[in-house]
Protein backbone atom coordinates (compact mmCIF):
# COMPACT_ATOMS: atom_id res chain seq x y z
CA UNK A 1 -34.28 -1.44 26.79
CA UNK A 2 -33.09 -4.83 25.59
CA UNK A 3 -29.65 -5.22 25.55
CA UNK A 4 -27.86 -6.65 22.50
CA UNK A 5 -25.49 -9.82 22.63
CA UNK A 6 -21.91 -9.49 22.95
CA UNK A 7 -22.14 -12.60 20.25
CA UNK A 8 -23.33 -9.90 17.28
CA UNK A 9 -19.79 -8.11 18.12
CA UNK A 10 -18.23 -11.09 17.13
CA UNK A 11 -19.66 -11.69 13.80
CA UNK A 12 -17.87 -9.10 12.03
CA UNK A 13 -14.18 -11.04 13.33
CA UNK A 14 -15.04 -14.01 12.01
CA UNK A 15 -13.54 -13.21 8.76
CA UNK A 16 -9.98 -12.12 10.09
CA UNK A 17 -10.02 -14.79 12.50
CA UNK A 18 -10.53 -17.90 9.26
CA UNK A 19 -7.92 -16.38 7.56
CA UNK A 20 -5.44 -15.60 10.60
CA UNK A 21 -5.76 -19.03 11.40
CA UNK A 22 -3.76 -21.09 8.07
CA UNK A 23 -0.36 -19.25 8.97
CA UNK A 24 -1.00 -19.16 12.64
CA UNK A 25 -1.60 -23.22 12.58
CA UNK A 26 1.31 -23.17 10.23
CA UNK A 27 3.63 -21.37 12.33
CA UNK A 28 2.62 -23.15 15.41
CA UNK A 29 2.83 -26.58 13.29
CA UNK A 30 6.10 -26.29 11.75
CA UNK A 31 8.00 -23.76 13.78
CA UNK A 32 10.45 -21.94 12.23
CA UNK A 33 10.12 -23.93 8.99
CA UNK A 34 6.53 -22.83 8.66
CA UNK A 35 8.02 -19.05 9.23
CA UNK A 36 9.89 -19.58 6.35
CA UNK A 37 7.09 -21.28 3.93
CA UNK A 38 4.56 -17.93 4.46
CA UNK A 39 7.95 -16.06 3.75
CA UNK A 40 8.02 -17.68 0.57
CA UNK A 41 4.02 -17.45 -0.18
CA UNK A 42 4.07 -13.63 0.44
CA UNK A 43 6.83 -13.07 -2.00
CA UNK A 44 5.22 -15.18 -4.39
CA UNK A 45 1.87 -12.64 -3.54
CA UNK A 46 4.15 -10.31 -4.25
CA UNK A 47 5.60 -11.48 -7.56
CA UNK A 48 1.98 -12.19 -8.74
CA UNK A 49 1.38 -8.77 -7.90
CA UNK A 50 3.48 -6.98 -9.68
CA UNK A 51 3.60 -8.97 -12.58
CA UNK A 52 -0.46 -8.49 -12.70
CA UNK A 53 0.00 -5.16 -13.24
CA UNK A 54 2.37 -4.99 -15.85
CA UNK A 55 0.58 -7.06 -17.91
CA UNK A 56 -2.72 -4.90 -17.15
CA UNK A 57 -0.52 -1.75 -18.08
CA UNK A 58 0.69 -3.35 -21.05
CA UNK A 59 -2.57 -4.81 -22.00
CA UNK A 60 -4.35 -1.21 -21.90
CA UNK A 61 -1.31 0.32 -23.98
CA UNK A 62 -1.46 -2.49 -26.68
CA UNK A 63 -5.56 -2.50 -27.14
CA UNK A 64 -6.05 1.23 -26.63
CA UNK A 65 -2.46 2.93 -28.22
CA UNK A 66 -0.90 5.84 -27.43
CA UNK A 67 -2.92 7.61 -24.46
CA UNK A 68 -3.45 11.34 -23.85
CA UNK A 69 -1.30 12.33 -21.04
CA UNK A 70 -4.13 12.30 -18.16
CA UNK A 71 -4.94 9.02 -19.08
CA UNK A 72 -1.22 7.63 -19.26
CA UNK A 73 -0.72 9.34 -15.77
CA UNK A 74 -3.63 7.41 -14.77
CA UNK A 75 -2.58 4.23 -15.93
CA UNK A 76 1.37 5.41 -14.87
CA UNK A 77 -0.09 6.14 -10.71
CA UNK A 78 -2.25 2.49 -11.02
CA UNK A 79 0.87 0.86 -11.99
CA UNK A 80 2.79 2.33 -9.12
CA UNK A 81 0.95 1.62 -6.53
CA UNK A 82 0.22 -1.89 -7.30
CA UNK A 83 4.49 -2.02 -7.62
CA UNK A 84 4.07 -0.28 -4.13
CA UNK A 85 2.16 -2.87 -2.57
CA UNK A 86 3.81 -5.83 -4.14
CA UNK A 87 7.21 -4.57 -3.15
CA UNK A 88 5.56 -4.54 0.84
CA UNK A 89 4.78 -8.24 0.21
CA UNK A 90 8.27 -8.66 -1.18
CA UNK A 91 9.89 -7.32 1.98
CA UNK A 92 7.70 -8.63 4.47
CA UNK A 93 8.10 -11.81 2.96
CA UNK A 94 12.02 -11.44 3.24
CA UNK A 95 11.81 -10.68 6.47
CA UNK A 96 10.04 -13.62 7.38
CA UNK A 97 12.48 -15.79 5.33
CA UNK A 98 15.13 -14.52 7.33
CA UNK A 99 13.44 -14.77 10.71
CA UNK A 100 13.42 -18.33 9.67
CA UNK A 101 16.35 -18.94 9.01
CA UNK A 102 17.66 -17.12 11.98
CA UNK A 103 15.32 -19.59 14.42
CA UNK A 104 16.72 -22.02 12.69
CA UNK A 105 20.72 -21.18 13.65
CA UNK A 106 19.82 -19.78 16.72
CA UNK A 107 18.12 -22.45 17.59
């Protein structure tokens, strides 16, 4: 039997590894400053987020009118979890803010 290179295994990581590496060279860049600018981008993710889905739950209310009640619950649950998510973002990005800060003073 052949046996398969431990390169293949690798392949897969490359993905997570391109995008680990913008806030990990920012972080390691700007210090605590760069802490504080992802902070900012993942509650602007966050923002965008929820926003997004608003207007999509708003759009399919305007173009389609009043719903029957499984589709409205439907639409309701997709709202919710998208405000879900984007309040995750919100928080996480809050906490980075305020890790940032904190290096900062502590500092």
């Amino acid at each position: 039997m052949r046996r398969q290179s431990e390169t293949l295994l690798l392949v897969p990581l490359l993905p997570v590894f391109l995008l680990g590496m913008f806030p990990m060279l920012l972080i390691g860049l700007l210090g605590f400053f760069g802490l504080i600018i992802f902070g900012i981008l993942l509650v602007c993710v966050g923002l965008t987020l929820a926003l997004e889905a608003h207007g999509e739950f708003n759009e399919e209310i305007i173009v389609h009118g009043y719903a029957r009640g499984s589709e409205r619950a439907t639409q309701l649950s997709n709202l919710h979890a998208a405000i879900r998510s984007a309040a995750v973002l919100d928080v996480a990005g809050v906490a980075l803010i305020v890790a940032g800060i904190l290096g900062f003073l502590w500092r």
